[in-house]
Protein backbone atom coordinates (compact mmCIF):
# COMPACT_ATOMS: atom_id res chain seq x y z
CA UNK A 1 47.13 -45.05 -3.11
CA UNK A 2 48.97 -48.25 -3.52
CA UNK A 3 52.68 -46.47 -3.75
CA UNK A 4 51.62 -44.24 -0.92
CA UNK A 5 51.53 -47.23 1.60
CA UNK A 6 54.64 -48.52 0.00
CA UNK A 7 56.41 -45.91 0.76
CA UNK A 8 54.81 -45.65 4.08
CA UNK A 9 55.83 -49.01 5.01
CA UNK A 10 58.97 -48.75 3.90
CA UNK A 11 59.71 -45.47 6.16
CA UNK A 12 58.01 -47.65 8.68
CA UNK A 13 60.47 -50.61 8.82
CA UNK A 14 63.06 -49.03 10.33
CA UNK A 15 60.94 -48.52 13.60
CA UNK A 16 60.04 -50.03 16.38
CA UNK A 17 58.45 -53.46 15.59
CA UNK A 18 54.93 -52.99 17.57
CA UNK A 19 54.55 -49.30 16.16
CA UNK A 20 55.47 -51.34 12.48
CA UNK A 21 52.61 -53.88 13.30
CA UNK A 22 49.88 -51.61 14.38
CA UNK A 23 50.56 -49.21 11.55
CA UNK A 24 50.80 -52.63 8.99
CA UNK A 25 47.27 -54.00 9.87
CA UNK A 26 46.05 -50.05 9.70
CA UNK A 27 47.19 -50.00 5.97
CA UNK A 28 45.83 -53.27 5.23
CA UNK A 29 42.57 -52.28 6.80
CA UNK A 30 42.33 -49.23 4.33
CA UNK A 31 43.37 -51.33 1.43
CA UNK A 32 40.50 -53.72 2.57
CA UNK A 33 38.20 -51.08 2.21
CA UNK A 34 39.67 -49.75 -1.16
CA UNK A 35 39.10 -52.88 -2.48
CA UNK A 36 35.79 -53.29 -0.96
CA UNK A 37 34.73 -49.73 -2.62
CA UNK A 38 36.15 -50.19 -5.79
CA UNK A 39 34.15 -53.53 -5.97
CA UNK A 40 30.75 -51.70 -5.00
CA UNK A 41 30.84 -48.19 -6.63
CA UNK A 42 30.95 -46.15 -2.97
CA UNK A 43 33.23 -43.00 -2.82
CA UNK A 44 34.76 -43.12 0.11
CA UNK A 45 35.47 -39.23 -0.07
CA UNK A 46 31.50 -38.05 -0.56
CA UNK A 47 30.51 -41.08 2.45
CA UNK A 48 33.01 -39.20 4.64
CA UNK A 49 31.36 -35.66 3.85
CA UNK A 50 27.90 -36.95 4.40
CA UNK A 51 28.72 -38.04 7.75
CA UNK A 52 30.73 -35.25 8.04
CA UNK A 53 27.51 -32.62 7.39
CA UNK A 54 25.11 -35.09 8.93
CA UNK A 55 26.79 -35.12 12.76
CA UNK A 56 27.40 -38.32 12.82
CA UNK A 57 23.54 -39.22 12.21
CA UNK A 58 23.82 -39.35 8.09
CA UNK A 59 20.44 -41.05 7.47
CA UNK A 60 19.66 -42.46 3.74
CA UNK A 61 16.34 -42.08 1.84
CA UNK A 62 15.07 -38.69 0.57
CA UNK A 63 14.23 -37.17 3.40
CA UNK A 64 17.68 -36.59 4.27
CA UNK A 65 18.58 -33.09 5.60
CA UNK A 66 21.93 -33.66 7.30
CA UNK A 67 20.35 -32.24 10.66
CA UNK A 68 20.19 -32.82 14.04
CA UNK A 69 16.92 -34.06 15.64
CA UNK A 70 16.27 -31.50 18.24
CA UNK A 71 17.34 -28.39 19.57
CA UNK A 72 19.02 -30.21 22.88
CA UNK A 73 20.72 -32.08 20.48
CA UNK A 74 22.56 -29.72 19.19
CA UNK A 75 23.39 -28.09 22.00
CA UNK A 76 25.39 -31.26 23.09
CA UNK A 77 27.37 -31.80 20.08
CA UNK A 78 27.95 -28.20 19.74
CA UNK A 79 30.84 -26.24 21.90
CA UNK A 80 28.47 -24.14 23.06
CA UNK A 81 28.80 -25.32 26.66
CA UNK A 82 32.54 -26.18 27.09
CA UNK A 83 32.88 -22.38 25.47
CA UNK A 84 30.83 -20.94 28.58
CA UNK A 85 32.09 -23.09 31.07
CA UNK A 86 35.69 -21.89 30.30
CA UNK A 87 34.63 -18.49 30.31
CA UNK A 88 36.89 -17.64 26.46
CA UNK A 89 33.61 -15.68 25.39
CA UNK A 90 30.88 -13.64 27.58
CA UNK A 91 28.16 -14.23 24.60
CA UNK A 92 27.92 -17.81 22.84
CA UNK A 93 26.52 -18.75 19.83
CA UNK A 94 24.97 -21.48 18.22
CA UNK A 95 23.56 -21.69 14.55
CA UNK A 96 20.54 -23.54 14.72
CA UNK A 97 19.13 -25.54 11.38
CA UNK A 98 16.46 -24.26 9.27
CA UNK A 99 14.06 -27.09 10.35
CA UNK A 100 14.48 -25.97 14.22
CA UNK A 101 13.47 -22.31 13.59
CA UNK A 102 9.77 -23.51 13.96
CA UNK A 103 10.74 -24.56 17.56
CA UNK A 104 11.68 -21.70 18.47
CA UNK A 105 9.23 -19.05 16.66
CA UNK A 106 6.16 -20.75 18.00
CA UNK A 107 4.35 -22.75 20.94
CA UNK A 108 1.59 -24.02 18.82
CA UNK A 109 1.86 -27.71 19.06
CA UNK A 110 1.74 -30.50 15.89
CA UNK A 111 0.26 -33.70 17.35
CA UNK A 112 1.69 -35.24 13.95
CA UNK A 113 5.54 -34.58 14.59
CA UNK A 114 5.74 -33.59 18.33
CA UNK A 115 7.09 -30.65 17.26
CA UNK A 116 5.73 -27.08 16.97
CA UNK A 117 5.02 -25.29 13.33
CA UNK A 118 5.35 -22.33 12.28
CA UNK A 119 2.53 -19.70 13.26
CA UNK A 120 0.27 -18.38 9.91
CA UNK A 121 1.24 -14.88 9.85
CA UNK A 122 -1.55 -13.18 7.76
CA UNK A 123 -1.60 -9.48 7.64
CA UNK A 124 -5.03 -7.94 5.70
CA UNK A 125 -3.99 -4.75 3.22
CA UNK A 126 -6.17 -2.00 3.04
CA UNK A 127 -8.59 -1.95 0.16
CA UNK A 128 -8.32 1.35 -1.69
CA UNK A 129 -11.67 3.54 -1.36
CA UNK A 130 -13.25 6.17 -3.44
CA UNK A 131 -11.63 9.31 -3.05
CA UNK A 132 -12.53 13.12 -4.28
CA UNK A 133 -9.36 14.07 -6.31
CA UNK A 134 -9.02 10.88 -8.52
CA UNK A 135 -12.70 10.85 -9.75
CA UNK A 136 -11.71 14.78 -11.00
CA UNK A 137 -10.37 14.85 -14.47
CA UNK A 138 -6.37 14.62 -14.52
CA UNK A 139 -4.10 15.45 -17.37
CA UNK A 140 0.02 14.53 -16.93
CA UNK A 141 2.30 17.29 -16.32
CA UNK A 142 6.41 17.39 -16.63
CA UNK A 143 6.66 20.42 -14.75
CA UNK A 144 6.80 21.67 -11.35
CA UNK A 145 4.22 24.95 -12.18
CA UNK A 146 1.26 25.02 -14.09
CA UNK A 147 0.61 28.22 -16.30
CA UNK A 148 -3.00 28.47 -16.75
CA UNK A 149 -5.65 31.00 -17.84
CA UNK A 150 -9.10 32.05 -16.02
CA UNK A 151 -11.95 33.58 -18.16
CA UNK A 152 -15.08 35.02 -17.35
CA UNK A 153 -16.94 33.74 -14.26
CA UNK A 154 -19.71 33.11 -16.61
CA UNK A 155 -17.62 32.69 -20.07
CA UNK A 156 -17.92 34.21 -23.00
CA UNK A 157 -21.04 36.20 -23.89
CA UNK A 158 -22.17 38.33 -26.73
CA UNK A 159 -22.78 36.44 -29.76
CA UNK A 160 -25.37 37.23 -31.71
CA UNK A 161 -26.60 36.71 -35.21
CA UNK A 162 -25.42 38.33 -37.94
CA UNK A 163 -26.34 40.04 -40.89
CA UNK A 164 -24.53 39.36 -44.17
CA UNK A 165 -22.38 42.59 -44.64
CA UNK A 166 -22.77 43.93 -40.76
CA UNK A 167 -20.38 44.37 -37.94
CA UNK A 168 -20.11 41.26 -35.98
CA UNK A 169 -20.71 41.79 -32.58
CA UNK A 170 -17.70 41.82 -29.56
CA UNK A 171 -17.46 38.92 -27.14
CA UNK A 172 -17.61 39.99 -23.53
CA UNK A 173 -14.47 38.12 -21.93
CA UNK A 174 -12.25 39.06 -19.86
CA UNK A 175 -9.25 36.25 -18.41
CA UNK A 176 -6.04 36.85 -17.37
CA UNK A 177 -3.10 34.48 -16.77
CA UNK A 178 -2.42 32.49 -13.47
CA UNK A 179 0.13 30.12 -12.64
CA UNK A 180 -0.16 27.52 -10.03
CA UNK A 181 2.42 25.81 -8.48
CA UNK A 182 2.76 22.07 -8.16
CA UNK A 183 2.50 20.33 -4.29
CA UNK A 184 4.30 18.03 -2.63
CA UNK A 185 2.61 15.54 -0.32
CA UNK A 186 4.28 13.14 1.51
CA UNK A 187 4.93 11.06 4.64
CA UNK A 188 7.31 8.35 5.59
CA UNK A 189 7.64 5.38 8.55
CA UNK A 190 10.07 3.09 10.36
CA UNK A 191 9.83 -0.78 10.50
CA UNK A 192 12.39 -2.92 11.69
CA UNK A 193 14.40 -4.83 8.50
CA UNK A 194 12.95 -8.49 10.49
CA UNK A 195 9.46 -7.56 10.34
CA UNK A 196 9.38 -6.75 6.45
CA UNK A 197 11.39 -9.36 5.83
CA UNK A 198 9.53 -12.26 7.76
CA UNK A 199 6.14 -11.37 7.11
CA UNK A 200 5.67 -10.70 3.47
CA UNK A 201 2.14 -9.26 4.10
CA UNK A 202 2.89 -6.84 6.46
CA UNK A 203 4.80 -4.82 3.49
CA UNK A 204 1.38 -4.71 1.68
CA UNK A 205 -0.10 -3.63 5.06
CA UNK A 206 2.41 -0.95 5.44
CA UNK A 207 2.08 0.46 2.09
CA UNK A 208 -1.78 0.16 1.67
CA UNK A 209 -2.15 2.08 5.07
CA UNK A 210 0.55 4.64 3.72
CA UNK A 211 -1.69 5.05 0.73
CA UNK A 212 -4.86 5.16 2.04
CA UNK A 213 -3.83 8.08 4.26
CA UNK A 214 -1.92 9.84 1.56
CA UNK A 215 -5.04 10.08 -0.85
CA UNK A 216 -7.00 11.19 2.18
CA UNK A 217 -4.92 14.28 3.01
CA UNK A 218 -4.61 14.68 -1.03
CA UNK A 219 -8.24 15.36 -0.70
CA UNK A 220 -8.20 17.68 2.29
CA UNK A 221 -5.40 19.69 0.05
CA UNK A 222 -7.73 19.83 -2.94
CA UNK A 223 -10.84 21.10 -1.13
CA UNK A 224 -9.44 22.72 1.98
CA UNK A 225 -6.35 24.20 1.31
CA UNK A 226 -5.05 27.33 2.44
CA UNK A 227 -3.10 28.22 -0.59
CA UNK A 228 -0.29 29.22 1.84
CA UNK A 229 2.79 27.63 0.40
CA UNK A 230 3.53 24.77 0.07
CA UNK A 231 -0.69 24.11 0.68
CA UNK A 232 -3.02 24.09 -2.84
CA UNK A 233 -5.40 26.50 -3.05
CA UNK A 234 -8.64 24.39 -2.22
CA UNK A 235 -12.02 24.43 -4.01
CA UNK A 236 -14.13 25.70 -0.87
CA UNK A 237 -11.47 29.20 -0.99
CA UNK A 238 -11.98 29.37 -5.04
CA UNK A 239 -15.58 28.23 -5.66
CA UNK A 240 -18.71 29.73 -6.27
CA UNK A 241 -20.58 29.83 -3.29
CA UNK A 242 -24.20 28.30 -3.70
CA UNK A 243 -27.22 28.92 -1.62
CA UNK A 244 -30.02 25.70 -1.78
CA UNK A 245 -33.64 26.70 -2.45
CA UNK A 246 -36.28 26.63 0.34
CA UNK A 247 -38.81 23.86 1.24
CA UNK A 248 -36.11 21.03 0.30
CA UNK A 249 -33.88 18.77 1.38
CA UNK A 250 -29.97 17.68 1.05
CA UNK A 251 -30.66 15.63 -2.39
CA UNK A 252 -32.67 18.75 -3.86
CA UNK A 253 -29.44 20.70 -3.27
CA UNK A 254 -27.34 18.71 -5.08
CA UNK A 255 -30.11 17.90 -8.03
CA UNK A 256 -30.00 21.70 -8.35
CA UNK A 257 -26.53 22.38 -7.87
CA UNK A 258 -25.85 19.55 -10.55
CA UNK A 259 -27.87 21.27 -12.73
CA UNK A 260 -26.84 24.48 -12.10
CA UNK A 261 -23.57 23.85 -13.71
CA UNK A 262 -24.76 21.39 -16.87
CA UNK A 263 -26.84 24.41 -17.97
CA UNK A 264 -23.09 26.28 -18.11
CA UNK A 265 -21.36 23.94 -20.29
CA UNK A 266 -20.49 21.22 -17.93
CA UNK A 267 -19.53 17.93 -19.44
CA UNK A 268 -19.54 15.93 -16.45
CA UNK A 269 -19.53 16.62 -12.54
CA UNK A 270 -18.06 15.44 -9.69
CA UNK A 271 -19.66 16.03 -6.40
CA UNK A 272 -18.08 15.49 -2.70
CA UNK A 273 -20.25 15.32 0.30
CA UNK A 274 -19.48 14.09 4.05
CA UNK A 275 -19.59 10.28 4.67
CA UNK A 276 -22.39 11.06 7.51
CA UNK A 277 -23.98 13.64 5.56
CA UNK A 278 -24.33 11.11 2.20
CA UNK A 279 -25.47 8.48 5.21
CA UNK A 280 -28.23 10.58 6.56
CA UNK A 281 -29.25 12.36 2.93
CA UNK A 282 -30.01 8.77 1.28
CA UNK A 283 -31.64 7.82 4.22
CA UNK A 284 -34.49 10.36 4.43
CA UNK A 285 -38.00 8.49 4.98
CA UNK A 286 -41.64 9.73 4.84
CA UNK A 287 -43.60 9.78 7.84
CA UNK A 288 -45.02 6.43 6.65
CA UNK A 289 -41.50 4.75 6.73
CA UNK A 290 -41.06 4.96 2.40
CA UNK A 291 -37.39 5.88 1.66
CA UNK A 292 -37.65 9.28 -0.43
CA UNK A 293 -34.81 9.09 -2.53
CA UNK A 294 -35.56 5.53 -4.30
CA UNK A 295 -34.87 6.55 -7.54
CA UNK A 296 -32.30 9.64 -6.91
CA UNK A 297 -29.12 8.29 -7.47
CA UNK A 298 -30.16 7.04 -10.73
CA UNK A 299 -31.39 10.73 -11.67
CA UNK A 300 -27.99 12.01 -10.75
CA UNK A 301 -26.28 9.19 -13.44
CA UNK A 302 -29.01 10.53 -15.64
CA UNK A 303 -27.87 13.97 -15.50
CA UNK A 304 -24.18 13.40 -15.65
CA UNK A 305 -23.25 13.79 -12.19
CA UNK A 306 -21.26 11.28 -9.50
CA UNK A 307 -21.52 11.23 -5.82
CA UNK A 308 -17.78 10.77 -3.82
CA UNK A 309 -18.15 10.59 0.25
CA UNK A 310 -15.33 11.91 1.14
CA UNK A 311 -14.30 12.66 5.00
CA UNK A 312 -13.03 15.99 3.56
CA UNK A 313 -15.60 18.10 2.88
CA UNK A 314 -17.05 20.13 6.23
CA UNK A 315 -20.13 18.96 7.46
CA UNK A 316 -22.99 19.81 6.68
CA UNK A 317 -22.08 21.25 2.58
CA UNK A 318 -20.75 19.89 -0.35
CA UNK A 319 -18.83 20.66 -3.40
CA UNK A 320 -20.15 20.43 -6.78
CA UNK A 321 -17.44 20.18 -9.74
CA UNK A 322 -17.68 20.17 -13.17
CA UNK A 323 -14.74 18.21 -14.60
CA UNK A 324 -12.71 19.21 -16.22
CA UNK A 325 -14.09 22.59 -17.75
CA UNK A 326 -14.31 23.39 -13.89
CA UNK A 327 -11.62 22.31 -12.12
CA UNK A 328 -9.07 19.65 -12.89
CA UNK A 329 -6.06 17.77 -11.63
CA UNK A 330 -2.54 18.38 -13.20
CA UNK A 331 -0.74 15.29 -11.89
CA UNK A 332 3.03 15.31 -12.05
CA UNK A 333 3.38 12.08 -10.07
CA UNK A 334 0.78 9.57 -9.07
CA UNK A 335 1.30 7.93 -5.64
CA UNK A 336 4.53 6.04 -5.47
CA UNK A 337 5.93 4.08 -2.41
CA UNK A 338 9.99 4.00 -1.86
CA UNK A 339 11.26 1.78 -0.04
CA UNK A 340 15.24 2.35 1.47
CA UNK A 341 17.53 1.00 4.17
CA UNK A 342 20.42 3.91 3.95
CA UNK A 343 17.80 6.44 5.86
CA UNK A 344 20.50 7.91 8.76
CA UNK A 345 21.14 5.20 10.60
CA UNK A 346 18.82 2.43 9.36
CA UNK A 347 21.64 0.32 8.46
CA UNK A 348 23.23 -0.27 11.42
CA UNK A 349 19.63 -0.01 13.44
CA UNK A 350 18.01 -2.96 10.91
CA UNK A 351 15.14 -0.39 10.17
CA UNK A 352 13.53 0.11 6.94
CA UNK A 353 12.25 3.49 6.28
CA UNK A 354 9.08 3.60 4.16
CA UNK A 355 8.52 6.40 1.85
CA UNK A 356 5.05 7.34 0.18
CA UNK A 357 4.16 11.15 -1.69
CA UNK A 358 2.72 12.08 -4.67
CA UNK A 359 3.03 15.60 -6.81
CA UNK A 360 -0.20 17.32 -8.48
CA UNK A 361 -2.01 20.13 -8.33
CA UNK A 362 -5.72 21.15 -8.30
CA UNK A 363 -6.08 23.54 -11.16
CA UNK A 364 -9.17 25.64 -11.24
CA UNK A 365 -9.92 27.69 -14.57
CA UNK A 366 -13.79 29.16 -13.89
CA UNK A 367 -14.79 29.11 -10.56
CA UNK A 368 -18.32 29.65 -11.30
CA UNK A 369 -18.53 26.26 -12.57
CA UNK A 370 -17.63 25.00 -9.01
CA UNK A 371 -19.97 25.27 -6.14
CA UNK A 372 -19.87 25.14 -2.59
CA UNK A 373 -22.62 25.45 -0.05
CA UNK A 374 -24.69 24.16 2.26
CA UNK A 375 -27.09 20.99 2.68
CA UNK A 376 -30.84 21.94 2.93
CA UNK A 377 -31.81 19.99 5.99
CA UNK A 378 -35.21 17.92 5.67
CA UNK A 379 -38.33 18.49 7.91
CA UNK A 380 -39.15 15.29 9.54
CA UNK A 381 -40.65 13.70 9.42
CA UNK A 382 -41.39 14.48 5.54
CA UNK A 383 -45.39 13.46 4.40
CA UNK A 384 -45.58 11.44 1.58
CA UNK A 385 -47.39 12.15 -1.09
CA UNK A 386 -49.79 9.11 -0.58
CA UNK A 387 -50.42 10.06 2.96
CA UNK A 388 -51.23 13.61 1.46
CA UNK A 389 -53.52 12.62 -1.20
CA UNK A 390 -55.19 10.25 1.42
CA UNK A 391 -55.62 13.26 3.69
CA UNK A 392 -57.50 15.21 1.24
């Protein structure tokens, strides 16, 4: 630096004398603070680009952030108003600091600072709930058709014991091969790229709504569907239809119905009942106020046999599956959620679309070991058996 001004001053000295002087005491004034820097460790270059980021307000200490103070502030030392003013642009713009976003995002005032915070944005997800299909028995699948066989509504029949030396006896069977095809359920939705990216719960939101609704039309597919391409071929079309004894009520249908199909080889079954109709069938009282079915949904654990609710199934019956020697779910592809911005025009829109399906297939190899039919309604009010043994 100290040849620089040399040859500065020596360029200089054939100029006019008071541009010589004021230029001379400007070079000793920067050699003054050379020597003043060198002596206390400061870099004159990193001072420069403090003040430089800081506006003219660098502060020291750690809470430094190189910022101004307030949004007016910055609108001052900005060109934001000369700019409109002089009319060289119809739209302005100003980039305002990180800490200042707060300002303008909320009203909620902070006694503490003056200034407002940030609001709390909590979104709840939806919690997942029991549903039909997934408390069936599933098996993975890398295909888009299952090839399956059906047998006997009954099974096989016929053996007997035999005598050493005698003609063993035929089975009675008949089956034949079926193939069912594998469906595609699916929906998507639009959010704008801001929202997901500014709230990070509303993305769990999004995609636990998305789900939720997705395993509730899976179950409408599984036990209502048409069969009509591309719809499943639902349990209440395929199932054996079942017809409740008299003198009961809803619980005695499905105690029997339960039974019913663990006497034919059932290993475990599912049934699905309406949420109201699982509401009013636990509810039953005697005329005495005593709830009737204290012990009943431990007898139904007892004799292998679940209870979904499940919006699906018309109201008023129920469906009774054993799983998986019944009916069974052949899942190519669990629920999965995509998530894309290159949907049409999503890009230059700032959307996000939202993707959610799944692939499976409700496979049903003897229908008579799934039933469908009616709730027995109770009499009310019922008499209990105290109040009966009282009476006589």
């Amino acid at each position: 630096m100290a040849e620089l001004m040399e040859q500065i001053q020596a360029a200089l000295e054939q100029r006019d004398s008071t541009v010589q002087a004021t230029i001379t005491k400007a070079l000793t004034d920067i050699a003054a603070l050379r020597e003043t820097s060198d002596k206390h460790g400061v870099n004159l270059i990193d001072l420069a680009q403090k003040l430089a980021a800081g506006g003219g307000e660098w502060r020291t200490g750690a809470g430094n952030s190189g910022a101004a103070s307030s949004l007016g502030a910055l609108v001052v030392k900005s060109d934001l108003l000369n700019r409109w003013k002089t009319g060289d642009a119809r739209v302005v713009r100003a980039d305002v600091p990180l800490d200042l976003k707060a300002a303008i995002l909320s009203n909620v005032g902070n006694p503490a600072t003056g200034f407002p915070v940030p609001p709390d944005i909590q979104v709840a997800p939806s919690l997942q709930v029991p549903r039909f299909w997934r408390a069936l028995w599933s098996r993975p699948t890398s295909s888009n058709a299952i090839e399956t066989v059906t047998s006997t509504p009954d099974g096989a029949t016929g053996a007997d014991a035999v005598k050493e030396g005698d003609l063993k006896p035929e089975a009675v069977l008949t089956y034949a091969p079926a193939t069912v095809p594998i469906a595609t359920v699916a929906y998507w939705a639009l959010a704008s790229r801001q929202l997901t990216e500014d709230s990070a719960g509303f993305q769990l939101f999004l995609n636990g709504e998305m789900t939720n609704g997705l395993d509730a039309k899976i179950d409408d597919e599984v036990i209502n569907g048409s069969g009509v391409s591309p719809h499943m071929n639902g349990l209440v079309r395929l199932a054996t239809p079942f017809t409740p004894g008299e003198g009961g009520i809803g619980f005695d249908a499905l105690v029997t119905a339960v039974v019913t199909l663990r006497s034919q080889g059932a290993s475990r079954v599912v049934i699905g009942i309406g949420v109201a109709d699982y509401l009013s069938t636990m509810l039953v009282k005697t005329a005495d106020g005593s709830y009737v079915l204290s012990p009943g949904v431990d007898l139904l654990a007892t004799i292998g046999a679940s209870i979904v609710p499940c919006s699906a199934v018309p109201a008023g019956n129920f469906v009774a599956v054993a799983t998986p020697e019944g009916a069974y779910i052949a899942l190519r592809n669990d629920v999965t959620v995509e998530i894309s911005r290159e949907d049409r025009d999503n890009f230059i829109k700032n959307l996000v679309t939202t993707l959610v399906e799944s692939r499976l297939a409700v496979i049903v190899q003897r229908a008579s070991l799934c039933l469908y039919g009616p709730l027995a309604a109770p009499i009310v009010p019922l008499t209990s058996s105290r109040a009966s043994k009282s009476g006589a």
